[in-house]
N, C-alpha and C. Protein backbone atom coordinates (compact mmCIF):
# COMPACT_ATOMS: atom_id res chain seq x y z
N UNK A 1 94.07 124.00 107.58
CA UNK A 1 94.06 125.31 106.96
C UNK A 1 92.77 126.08 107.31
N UNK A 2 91.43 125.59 107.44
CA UNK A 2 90.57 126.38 107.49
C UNK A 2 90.25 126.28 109.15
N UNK A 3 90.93 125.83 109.81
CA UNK A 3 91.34 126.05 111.40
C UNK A 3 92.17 127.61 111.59
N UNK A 4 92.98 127.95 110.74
CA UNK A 4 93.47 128.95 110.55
C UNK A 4 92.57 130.16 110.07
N UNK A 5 91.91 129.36 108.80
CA UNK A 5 90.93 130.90 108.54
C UNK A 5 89.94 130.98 109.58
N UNK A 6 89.50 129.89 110.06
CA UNK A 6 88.67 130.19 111.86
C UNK A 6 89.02 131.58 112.44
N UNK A 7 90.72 131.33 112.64
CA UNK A 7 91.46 132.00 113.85
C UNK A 7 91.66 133.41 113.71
N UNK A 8 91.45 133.72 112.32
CA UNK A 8 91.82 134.77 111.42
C UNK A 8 93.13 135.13 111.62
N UNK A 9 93.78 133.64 111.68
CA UNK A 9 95.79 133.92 111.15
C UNK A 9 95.67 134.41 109.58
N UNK A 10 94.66 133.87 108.70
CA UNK A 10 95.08 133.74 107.54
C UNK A 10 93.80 134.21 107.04
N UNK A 11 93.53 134.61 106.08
CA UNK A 11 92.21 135.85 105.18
C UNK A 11 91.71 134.49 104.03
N UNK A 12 92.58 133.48 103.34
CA UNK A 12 91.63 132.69 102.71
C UNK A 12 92.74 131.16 102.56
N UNK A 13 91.88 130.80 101.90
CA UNK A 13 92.54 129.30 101.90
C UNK A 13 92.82 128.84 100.28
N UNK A 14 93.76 128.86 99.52
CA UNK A 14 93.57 128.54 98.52
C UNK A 14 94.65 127.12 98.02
N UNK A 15 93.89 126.09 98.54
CA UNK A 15 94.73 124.44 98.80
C UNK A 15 93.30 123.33 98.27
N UNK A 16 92.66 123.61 97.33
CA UNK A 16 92.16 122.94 96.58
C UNK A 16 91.04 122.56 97.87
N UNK A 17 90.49 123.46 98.06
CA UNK A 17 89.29 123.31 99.76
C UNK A 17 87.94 122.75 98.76
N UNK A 18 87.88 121.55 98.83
CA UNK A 18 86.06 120.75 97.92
C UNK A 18 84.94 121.96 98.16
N UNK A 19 84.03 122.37 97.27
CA UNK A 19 82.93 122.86 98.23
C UNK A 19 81.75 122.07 98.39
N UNK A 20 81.61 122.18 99.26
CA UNK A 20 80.49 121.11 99.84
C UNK A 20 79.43 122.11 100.67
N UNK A 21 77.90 121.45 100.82
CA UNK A 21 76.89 122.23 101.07
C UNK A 21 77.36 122.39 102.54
N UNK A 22 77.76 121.44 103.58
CA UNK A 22 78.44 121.52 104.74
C UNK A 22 79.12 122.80 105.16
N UNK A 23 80.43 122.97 104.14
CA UNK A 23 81.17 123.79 104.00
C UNK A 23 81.19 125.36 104.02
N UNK A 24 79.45 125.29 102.99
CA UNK A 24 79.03 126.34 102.31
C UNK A 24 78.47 127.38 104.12
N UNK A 25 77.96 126.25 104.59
CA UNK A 25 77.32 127.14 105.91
C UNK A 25 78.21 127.62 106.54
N UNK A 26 80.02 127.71 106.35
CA UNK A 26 80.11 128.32 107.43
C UNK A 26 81.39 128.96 106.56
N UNK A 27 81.63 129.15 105.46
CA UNK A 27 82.52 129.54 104.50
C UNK A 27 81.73 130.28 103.09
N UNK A 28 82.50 131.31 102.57
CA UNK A 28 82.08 131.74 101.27
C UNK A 28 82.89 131.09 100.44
N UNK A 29 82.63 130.79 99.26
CA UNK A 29 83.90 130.62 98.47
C UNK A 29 83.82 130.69 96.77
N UNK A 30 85.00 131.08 96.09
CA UNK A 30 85.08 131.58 95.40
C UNK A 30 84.24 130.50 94.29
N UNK A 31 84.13 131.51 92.68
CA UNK A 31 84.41 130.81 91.79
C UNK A 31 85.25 129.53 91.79
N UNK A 32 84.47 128.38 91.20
CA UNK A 32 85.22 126.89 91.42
C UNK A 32 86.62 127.77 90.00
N UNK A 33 87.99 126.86 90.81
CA UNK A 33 88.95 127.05 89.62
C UNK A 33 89.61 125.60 89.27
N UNK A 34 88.75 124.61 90.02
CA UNK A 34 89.33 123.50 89.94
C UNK A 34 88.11 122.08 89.87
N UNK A 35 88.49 121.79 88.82
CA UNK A 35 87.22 120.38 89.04
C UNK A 35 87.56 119.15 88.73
N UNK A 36 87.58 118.16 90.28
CA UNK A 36 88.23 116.83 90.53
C UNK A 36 86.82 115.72 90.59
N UNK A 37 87.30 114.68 90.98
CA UNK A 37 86.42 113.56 91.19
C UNK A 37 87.64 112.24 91.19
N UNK A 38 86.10 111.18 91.51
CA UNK A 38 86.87 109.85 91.63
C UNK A 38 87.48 109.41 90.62
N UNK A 39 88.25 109.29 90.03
CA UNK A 39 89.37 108.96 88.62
C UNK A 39 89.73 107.19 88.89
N UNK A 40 90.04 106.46 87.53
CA UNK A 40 90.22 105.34 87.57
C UNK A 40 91.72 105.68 86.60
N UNK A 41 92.59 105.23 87.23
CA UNK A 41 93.96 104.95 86.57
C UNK A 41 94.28 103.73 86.75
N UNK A 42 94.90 103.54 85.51
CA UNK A 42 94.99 101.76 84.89
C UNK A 42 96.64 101.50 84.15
N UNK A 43 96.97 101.09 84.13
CA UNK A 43 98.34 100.78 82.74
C UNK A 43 98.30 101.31 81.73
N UNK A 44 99.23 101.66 81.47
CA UNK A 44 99.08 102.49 79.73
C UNK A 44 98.82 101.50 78.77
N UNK A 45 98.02 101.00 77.57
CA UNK A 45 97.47 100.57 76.84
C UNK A 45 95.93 99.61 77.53
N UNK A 46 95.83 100.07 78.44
CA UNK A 46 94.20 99.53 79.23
C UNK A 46 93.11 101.02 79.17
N UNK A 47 93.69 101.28 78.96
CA UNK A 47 92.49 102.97 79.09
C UNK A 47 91.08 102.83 78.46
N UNK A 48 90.93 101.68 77.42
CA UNK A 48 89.68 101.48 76.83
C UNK A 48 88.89 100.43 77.98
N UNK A 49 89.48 99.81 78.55
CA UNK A 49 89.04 98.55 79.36
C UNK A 49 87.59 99.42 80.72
N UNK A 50 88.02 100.78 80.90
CA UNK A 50 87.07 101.41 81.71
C UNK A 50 86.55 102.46 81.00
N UNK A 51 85.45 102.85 80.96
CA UNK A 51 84.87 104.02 80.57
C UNK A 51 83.72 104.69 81.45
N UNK A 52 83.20 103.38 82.14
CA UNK A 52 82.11 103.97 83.36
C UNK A 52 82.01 103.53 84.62
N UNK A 53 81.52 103.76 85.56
CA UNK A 53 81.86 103.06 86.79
C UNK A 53 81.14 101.57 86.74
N UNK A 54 80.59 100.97 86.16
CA UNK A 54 80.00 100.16 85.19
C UNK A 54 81.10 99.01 85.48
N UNK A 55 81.97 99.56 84.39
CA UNK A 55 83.20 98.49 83.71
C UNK A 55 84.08 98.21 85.12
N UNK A 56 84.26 98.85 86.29
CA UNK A 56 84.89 97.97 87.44
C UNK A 56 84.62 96.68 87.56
N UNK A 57 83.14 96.21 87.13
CA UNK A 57 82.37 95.25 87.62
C UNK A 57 83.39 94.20 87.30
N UNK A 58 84.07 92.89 88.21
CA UNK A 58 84.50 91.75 87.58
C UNK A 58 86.40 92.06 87.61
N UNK A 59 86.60 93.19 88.01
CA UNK A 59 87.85 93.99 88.00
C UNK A 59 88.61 93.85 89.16
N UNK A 60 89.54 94.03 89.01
CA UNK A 60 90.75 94.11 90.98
C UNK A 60 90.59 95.45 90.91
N UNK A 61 90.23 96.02 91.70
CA UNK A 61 90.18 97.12 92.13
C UNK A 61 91.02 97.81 93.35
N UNK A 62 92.02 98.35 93.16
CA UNK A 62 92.92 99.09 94.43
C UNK A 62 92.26 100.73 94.76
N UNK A 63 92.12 100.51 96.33
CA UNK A 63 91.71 101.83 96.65
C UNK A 63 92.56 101.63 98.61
N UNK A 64 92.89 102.96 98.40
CA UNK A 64 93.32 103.59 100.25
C UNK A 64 92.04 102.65 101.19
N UNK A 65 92.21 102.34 101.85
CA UNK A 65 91.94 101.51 103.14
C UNK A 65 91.11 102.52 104.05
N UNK A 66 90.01 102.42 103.93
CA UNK A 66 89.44 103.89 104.80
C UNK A 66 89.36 104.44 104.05
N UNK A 67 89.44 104.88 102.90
CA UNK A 67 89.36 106.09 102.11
C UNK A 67 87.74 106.22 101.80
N UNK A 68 87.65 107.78 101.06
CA UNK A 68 86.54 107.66 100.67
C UNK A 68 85.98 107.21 98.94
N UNK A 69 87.41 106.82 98.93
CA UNK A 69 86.97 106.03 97.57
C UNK A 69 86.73 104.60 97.85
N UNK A 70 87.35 103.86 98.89
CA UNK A 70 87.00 102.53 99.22
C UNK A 70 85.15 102.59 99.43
N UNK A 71 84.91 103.98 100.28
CA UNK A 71 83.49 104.01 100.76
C UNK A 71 82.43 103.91 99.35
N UNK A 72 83.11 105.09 98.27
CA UNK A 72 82.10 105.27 97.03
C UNK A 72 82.21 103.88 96.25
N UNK A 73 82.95 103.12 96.25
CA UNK A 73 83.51 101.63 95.30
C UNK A 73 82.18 100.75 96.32
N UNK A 74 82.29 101.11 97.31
CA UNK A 74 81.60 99.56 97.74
C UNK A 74 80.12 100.21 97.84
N UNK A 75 79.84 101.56 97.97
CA UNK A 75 78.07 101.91 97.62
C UNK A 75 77.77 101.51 95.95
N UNK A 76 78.36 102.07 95.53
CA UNK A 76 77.98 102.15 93.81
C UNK A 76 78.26 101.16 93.11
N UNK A 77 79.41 99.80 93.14
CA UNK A 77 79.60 99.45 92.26
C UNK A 77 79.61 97.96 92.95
N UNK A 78 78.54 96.99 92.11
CA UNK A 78 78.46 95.68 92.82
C UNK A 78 79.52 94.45 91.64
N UNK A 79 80.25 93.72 92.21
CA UNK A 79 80.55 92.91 91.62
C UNK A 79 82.34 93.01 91.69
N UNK A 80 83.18 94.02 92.21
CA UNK A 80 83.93 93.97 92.34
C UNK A 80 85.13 93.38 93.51
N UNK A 81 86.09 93.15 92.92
CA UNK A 81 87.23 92.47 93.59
C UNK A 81 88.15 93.75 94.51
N UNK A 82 88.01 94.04 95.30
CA UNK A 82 88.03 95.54 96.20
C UNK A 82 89.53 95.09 97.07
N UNK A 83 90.49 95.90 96.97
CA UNK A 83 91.68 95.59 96.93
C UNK A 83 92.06 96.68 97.78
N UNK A 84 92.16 96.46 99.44
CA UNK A 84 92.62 97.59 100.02
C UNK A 84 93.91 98.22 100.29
N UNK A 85 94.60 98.92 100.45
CA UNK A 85 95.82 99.01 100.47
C UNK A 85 96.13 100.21 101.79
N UNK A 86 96.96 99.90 102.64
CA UNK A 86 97.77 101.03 103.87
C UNK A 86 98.49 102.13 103.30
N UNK A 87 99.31 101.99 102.36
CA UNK A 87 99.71 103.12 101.58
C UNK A 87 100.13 102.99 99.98
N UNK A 88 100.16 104.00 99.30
CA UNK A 88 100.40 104.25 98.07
C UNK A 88 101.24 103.63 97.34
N UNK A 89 102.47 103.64 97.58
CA UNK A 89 103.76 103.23 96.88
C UNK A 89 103.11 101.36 96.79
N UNK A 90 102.73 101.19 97.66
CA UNK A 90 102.21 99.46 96.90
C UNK A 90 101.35 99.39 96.19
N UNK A 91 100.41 100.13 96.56
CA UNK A 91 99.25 100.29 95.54
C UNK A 91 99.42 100.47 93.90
N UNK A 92 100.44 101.44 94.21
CA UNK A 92 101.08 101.83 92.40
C UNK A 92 101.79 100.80 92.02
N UNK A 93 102.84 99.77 92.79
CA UNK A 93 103.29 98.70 92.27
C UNK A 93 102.73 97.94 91.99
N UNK A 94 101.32 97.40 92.56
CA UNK A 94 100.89 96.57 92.29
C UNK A 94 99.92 96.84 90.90
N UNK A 95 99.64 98.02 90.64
CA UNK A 95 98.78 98.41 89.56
C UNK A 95 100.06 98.15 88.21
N UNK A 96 101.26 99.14 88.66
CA UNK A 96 101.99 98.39 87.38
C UNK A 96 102.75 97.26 87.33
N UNK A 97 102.77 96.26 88.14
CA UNK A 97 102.78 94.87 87.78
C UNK A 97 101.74 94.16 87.38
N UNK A 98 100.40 94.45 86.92
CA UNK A 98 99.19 93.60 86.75
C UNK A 98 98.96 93.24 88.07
N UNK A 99 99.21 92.88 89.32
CA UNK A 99 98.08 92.63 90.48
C UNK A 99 96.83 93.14 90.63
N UNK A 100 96.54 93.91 89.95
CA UNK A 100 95.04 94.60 90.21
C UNK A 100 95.18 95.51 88.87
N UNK A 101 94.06 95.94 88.06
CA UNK A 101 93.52 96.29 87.42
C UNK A 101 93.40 97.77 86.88
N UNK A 102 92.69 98.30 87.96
CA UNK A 102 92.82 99.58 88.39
C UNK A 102 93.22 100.20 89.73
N UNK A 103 93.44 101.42 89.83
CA UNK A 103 93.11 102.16 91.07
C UNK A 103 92.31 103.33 91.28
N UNK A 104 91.36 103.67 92.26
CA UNK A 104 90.76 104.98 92.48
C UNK A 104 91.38 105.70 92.85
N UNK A 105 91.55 107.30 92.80
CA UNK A 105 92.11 108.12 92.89
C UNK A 105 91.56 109.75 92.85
N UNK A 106 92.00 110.38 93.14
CA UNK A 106 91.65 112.23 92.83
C UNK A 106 92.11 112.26 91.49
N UNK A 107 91.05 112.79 90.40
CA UNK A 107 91.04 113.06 89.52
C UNK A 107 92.77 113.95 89.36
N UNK A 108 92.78 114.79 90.05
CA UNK A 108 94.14 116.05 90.14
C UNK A 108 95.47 114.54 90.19
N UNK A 109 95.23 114.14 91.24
CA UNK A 109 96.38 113.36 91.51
C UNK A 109 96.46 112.11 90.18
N UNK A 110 95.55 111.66 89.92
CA UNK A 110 96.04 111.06 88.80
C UNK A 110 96.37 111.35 87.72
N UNK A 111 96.19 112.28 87.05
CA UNK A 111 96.75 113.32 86.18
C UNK A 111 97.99 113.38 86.44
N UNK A 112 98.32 113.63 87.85
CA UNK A 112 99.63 114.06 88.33
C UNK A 112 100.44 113.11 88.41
N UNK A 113 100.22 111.78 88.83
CA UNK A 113 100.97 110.30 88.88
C UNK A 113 101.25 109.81 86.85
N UNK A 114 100.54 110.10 86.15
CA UNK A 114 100.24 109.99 84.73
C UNK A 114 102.19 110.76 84.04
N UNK A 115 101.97 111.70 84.80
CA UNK A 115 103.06 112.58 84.28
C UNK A 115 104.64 111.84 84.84
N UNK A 116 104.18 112.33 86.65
CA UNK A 116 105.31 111.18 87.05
C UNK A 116 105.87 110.01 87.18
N UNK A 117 104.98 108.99 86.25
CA UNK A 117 105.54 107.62 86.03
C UNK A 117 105.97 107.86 84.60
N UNK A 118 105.99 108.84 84.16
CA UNK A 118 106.80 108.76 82.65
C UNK A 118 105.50 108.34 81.34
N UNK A 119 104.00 108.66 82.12
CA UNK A 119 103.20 107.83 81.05
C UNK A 119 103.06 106.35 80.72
N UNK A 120 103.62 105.70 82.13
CA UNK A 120 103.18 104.74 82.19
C UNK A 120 102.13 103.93 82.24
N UNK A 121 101.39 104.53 83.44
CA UNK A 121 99.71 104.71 83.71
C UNK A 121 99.20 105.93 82.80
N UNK A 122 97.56 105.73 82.81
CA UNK A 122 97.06 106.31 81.67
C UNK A 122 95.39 106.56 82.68
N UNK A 123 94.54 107.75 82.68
CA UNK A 123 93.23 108.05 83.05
C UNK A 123 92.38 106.80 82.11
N UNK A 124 91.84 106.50 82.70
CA UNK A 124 90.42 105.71 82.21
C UNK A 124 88.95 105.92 82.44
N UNK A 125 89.09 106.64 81.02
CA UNK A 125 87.11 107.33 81.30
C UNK A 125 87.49 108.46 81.98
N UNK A 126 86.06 109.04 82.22
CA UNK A 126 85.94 110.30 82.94
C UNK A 126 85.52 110.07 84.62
N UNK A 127 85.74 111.74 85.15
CA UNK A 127 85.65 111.36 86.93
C UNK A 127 84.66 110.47 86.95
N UNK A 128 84.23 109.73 88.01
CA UNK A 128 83.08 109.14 88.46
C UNK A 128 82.20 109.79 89.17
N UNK A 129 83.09 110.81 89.42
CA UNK A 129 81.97 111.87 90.41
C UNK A 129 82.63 113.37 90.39
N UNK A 130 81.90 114.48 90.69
CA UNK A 130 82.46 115.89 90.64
C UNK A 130 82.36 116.54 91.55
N UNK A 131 83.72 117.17 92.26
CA UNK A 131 84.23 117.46 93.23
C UNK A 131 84.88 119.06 92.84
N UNK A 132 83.69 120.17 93.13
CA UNK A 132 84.48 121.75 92.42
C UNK A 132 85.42 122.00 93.52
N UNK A 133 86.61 122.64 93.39
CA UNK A 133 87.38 123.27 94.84
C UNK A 133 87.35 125.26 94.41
N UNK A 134 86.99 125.48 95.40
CA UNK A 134 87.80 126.72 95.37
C UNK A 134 88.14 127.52 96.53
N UNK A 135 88.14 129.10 96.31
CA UNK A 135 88.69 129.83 97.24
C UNK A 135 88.12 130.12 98.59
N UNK A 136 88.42 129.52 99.80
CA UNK A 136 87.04 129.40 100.66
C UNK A 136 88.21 130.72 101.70
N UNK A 137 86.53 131.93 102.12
CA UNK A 137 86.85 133.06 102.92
C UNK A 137 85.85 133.07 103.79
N UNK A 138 86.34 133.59 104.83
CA UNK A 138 85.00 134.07 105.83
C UNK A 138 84.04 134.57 105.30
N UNK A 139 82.71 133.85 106.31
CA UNK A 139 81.83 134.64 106.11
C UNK A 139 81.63 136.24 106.17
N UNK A 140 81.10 136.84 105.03
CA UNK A 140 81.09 138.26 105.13
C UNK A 140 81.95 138.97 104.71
N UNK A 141 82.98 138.25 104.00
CA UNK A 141 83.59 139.27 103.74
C UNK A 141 83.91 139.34 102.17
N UNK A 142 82.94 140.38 101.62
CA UNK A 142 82.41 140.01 100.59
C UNK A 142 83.63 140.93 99.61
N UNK A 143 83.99 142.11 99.96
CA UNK A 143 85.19 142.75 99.18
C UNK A 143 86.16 141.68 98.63
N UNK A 144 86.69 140.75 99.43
CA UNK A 144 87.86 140.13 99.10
C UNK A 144 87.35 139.21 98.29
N UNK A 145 85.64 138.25 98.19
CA UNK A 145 85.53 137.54 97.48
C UNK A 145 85.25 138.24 96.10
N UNK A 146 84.54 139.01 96.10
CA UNK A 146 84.44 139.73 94.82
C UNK A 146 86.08 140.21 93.78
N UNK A 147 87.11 140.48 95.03
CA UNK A 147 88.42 140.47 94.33
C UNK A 147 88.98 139.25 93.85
N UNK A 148 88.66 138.02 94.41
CA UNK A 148 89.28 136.89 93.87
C UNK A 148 88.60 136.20 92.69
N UNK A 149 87.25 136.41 92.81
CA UNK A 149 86.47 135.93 91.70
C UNK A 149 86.53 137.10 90.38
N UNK A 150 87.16 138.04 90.62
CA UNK A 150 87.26 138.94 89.23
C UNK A 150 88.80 138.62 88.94
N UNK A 151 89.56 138.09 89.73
CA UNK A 151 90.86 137.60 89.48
C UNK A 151 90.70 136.37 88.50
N UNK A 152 89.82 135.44 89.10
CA UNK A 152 89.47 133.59 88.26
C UNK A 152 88.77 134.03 87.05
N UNK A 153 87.91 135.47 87.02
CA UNK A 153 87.43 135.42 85.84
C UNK A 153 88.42 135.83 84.95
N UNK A 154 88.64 136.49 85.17
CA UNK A 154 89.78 137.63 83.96
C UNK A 154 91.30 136.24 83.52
N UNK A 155 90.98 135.58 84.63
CA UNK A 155 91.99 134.23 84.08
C UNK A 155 91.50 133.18 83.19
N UNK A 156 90.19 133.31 83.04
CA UNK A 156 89.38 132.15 82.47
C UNK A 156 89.30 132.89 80.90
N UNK A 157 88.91 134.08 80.90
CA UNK A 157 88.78 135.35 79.94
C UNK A 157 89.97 134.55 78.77
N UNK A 158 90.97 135.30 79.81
CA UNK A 158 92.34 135.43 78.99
C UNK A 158 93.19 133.89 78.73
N UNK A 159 92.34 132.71 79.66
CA UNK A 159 93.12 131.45 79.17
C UNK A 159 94.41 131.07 79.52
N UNK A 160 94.58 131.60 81.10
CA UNK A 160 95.79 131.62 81.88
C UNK A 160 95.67 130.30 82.69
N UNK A 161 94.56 130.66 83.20
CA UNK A 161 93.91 129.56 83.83
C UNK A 161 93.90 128.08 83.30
N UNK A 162 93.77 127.90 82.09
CA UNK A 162 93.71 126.91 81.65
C UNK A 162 94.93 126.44 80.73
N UNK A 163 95.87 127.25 80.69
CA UNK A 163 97.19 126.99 80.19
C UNK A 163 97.31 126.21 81.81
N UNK A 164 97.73 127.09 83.09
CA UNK A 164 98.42 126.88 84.13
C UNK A 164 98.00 125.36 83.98
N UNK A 165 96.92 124.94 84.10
CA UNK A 165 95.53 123.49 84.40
C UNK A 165 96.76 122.73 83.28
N UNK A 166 96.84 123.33 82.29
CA UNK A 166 97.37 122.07 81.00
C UNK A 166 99.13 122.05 81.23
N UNK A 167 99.26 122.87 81.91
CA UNK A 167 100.99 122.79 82.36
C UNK A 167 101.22 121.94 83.49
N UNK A 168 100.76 121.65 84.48
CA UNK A 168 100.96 120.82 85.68
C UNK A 168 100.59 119.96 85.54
N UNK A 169 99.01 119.86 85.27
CA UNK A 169 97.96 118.31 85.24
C UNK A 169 98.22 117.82 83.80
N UNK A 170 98.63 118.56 82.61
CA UNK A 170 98.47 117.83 81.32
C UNK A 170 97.16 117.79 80.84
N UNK A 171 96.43 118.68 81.35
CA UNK A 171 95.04 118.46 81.09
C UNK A 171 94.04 119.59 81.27
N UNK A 172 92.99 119.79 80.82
CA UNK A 172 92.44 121.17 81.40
C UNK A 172 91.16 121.06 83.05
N UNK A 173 91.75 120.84 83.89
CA UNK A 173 91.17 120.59 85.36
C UNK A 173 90.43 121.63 85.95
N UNK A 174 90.00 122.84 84.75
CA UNK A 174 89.03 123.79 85.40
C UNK A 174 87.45 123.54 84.74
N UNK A 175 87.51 122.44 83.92
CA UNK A 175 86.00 122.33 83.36
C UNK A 175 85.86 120.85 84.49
């Protein structure tokens, strides 16, 4: 997508783009309307069992294979049982059969898996880390950012914003 706003096919990108200081040098971007991180989802009645990145310690831990949650699990957290997985659909089976413990995840997406297993799985604790996304535009072009960020405000104002956040995610994903 932001190969596109390069090309100027497309004027902005609004697909949950991280902002990052990287980013920042060669993109403007809006007011954050979205705030993710590393999320621990567990079984529904385990949600007390994690509260900090702490409590992995001693844990099965499932994370994507390459991912950059495999990368943040093995800097930050010593003592764990690190459980890689090729793709998803095993990963989630194995989390709700008891094979492993937890899994790392995008804060957004686990919210979102929470809903579509029927509330089976359950968030445990808060992100581990904070990840703002927002509206990323070319450099310079400051009219359109000033229109989108009086758009996120007047949504934040009026609490649209955070209905939309509590209608999809179940949760409010703009703080």
């Amino acid at each position: 997508m932001l190969a596109s706003l390069d090309s100027k096919r497309i004027d902005v990108v609004i697909n949950q783009v991280t902002i990052s200081d990287e980013r920042k040098k060669k993109y403007d971007f809006s007011t954050p309307y979205t705030v993710s991180g590393i999320q621990a989802l567990v079984k529904k009645g385990n949600e007390g069992t994690i509260k900090s990145a702490a409590d992995l310690k001693g844990k099965k831990v499932g994370v994507g294979l390459g991912t950059n949650y495999e990368e943040w699990l093995r800097q930050n957290v010593q003592g764990v049982d690190i459980r890689t997985y090729d793709d998803d659909p095993t990963k989630y089976q194995d989390l709700r059969v008891g094979r492993i413990d937890a899994i790392l995840v995008d804060r957004l997406a686990a919210l979102d898996l929470v809903k579509k297993t029927n509330n089976t799985l359950a968030v445990a604790g808060d992100a581990f880390s904070r990840q703002e996304s927002g509206v990323a535009v070319r450099k310079g072009n400051d009219d359109l950012l000033k229109a989108i960020d009086g758009a996120i405000a007047e949504m934040q104002k009026d609490g649209s914003l955070k209905a939309l956040s509590e209608k999809w995610f179940g949760a409010d994903v703009t703080k």
